[in-house]
Protein backbone atom coordinates (compact mmCIF):
# COMPACT_ATOMS: atom_id res chain seq x y z
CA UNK A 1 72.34 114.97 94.99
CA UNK A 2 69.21 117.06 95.14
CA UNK A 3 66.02 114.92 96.88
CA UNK A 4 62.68 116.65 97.37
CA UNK A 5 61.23 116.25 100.80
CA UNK A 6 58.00 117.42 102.21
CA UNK A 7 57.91 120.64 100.11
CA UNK A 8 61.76 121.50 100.76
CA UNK A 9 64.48 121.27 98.77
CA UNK A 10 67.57 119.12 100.35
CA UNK A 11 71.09 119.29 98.98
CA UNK A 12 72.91 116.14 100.03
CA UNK A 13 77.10 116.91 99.22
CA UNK A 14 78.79 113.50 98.66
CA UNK A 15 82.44 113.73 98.24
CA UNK A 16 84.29 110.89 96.38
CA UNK A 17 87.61 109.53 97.60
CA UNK A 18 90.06 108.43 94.74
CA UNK A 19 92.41 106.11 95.75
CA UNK A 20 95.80 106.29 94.12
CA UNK A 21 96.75 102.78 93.16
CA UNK A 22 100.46 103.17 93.22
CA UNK A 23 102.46 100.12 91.53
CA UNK A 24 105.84 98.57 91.08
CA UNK A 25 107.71 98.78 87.87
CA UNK A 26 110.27 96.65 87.54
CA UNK A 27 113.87 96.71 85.30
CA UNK A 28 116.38 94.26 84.43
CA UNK A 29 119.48 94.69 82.32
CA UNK A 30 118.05 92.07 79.97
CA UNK A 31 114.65 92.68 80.45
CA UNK A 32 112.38 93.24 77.25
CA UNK A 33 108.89 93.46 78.66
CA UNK A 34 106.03 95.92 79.99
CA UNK A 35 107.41 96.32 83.53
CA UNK A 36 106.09 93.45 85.22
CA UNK A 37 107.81 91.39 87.97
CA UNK A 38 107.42 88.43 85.36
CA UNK A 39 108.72 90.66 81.86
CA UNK A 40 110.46 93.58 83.32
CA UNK A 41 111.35 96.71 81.17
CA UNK A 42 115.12 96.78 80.16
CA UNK A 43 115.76 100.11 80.78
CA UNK A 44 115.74 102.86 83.88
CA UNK A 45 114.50 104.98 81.01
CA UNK A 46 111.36 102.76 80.14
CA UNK A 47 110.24 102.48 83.81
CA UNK A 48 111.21 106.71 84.60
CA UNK A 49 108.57 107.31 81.29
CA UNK A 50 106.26 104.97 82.91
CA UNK A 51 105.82 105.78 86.41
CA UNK A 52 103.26 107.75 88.50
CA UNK A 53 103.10 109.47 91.77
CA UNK A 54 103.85 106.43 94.12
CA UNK A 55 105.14 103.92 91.79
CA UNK A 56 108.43 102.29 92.82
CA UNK A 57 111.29 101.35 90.24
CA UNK A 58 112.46 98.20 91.39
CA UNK A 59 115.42 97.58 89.56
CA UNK A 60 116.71 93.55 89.61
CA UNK A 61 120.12 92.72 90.39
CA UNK A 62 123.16 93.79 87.59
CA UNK A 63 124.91 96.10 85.85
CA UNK A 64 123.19 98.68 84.03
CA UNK A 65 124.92 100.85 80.81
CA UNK A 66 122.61 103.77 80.13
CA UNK A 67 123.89 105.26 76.54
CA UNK A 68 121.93 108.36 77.03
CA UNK A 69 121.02 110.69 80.01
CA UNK A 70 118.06 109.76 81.64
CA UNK A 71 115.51 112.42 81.53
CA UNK A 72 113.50 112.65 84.43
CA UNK A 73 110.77 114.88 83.53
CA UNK A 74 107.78 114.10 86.07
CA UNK A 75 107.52 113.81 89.77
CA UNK A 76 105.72 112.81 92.77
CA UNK A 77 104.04 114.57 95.27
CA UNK A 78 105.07 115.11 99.31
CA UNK A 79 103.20 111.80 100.28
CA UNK A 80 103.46 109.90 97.08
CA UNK A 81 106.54 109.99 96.16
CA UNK A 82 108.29 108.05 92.82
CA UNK A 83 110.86 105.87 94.42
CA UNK A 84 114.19 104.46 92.65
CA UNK A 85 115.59 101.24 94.39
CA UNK A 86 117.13 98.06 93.90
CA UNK A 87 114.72 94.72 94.85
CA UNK A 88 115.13 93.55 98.09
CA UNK A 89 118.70 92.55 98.56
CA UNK A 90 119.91 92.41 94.93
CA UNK A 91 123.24 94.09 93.88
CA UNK A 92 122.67 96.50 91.28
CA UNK A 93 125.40 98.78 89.17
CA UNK A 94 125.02 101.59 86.92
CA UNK A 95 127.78 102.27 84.88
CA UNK A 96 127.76 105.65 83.23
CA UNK A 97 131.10 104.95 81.30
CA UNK A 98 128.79 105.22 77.92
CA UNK A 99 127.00 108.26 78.69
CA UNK A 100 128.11 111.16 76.69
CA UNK A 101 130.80 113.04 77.70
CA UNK A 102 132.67 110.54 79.92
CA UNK A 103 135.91 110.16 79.65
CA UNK A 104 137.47 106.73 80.36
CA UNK A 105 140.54 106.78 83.15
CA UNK A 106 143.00 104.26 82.24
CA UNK A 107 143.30 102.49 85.89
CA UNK A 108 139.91 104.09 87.61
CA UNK A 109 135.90 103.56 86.38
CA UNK A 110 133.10 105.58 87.95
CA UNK A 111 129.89 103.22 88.92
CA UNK A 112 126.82 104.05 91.21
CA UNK A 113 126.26 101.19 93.49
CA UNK A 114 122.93 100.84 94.84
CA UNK A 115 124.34 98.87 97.95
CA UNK A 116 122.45 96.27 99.93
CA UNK A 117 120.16 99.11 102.26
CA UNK A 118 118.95 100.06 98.67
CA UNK A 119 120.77 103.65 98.60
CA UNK A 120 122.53 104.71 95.63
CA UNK A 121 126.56 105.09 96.06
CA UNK A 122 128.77 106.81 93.89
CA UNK A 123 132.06 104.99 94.22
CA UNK A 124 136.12 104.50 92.87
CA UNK A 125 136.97 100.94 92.82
């Protein structure tokens, strides 16, 4: 801002603090909506293409059965990170059985668990 005062010129510097509005984007196996806690999206993909630096993916109890690789092609920063959990307490599964190029063992199936503390397992049953 420039302001003229008694014959001087006076440069006033403002600086302008963004806020980054970080949300949550939630996913449900059957989920068909825009990401919303009330019409969650139905896939990890959906809510990966949607997010932001700071957004969490809050993904609702189930079992998830990606057919394709998800492709995570964006990040967050150091202090606003894109987070990847399931809500609250709720058991979640992804079962990569579909994706391409696994192979099926007759008495064993491969699932990530994301386990009640909200980290994802990779476990044998």
């Amino acid at each position: 801002m420039l302001f003229l005062s008694n014959s001087k010129l006076v440069v006033v510097a403002t600086s302008f603090i963004i806020a980054v509005q970080s949300k949550d984007i939630y996913v449900s196996p059957s989920g068909t909506g825009s990401g919303s806690q009330a019409a969650p999206y139905g896939s990890i993909q959906a809510a990966v293409n949607a997010a932001a630096a700071g957004d969490s993916i809050l993904l609702r109890a189930g079992t998830y059965k990606p057919t394709t690789n998800i492709q995570i092609t964006k990040s967050g920063t150091a202090t606003s990170p894109i987070t990847l959990r399931s809500y609250q307490e709720e058991k979640v599964v992804l079962d990569g059985e579909s994706l391409p190029g696994s192979v099926l063992h007759q008495s064993r199936q491969s699932t990530n668990e994301v386990s009640s503390n909200n980290l994802i397992e990779l476990h044998t049953p």
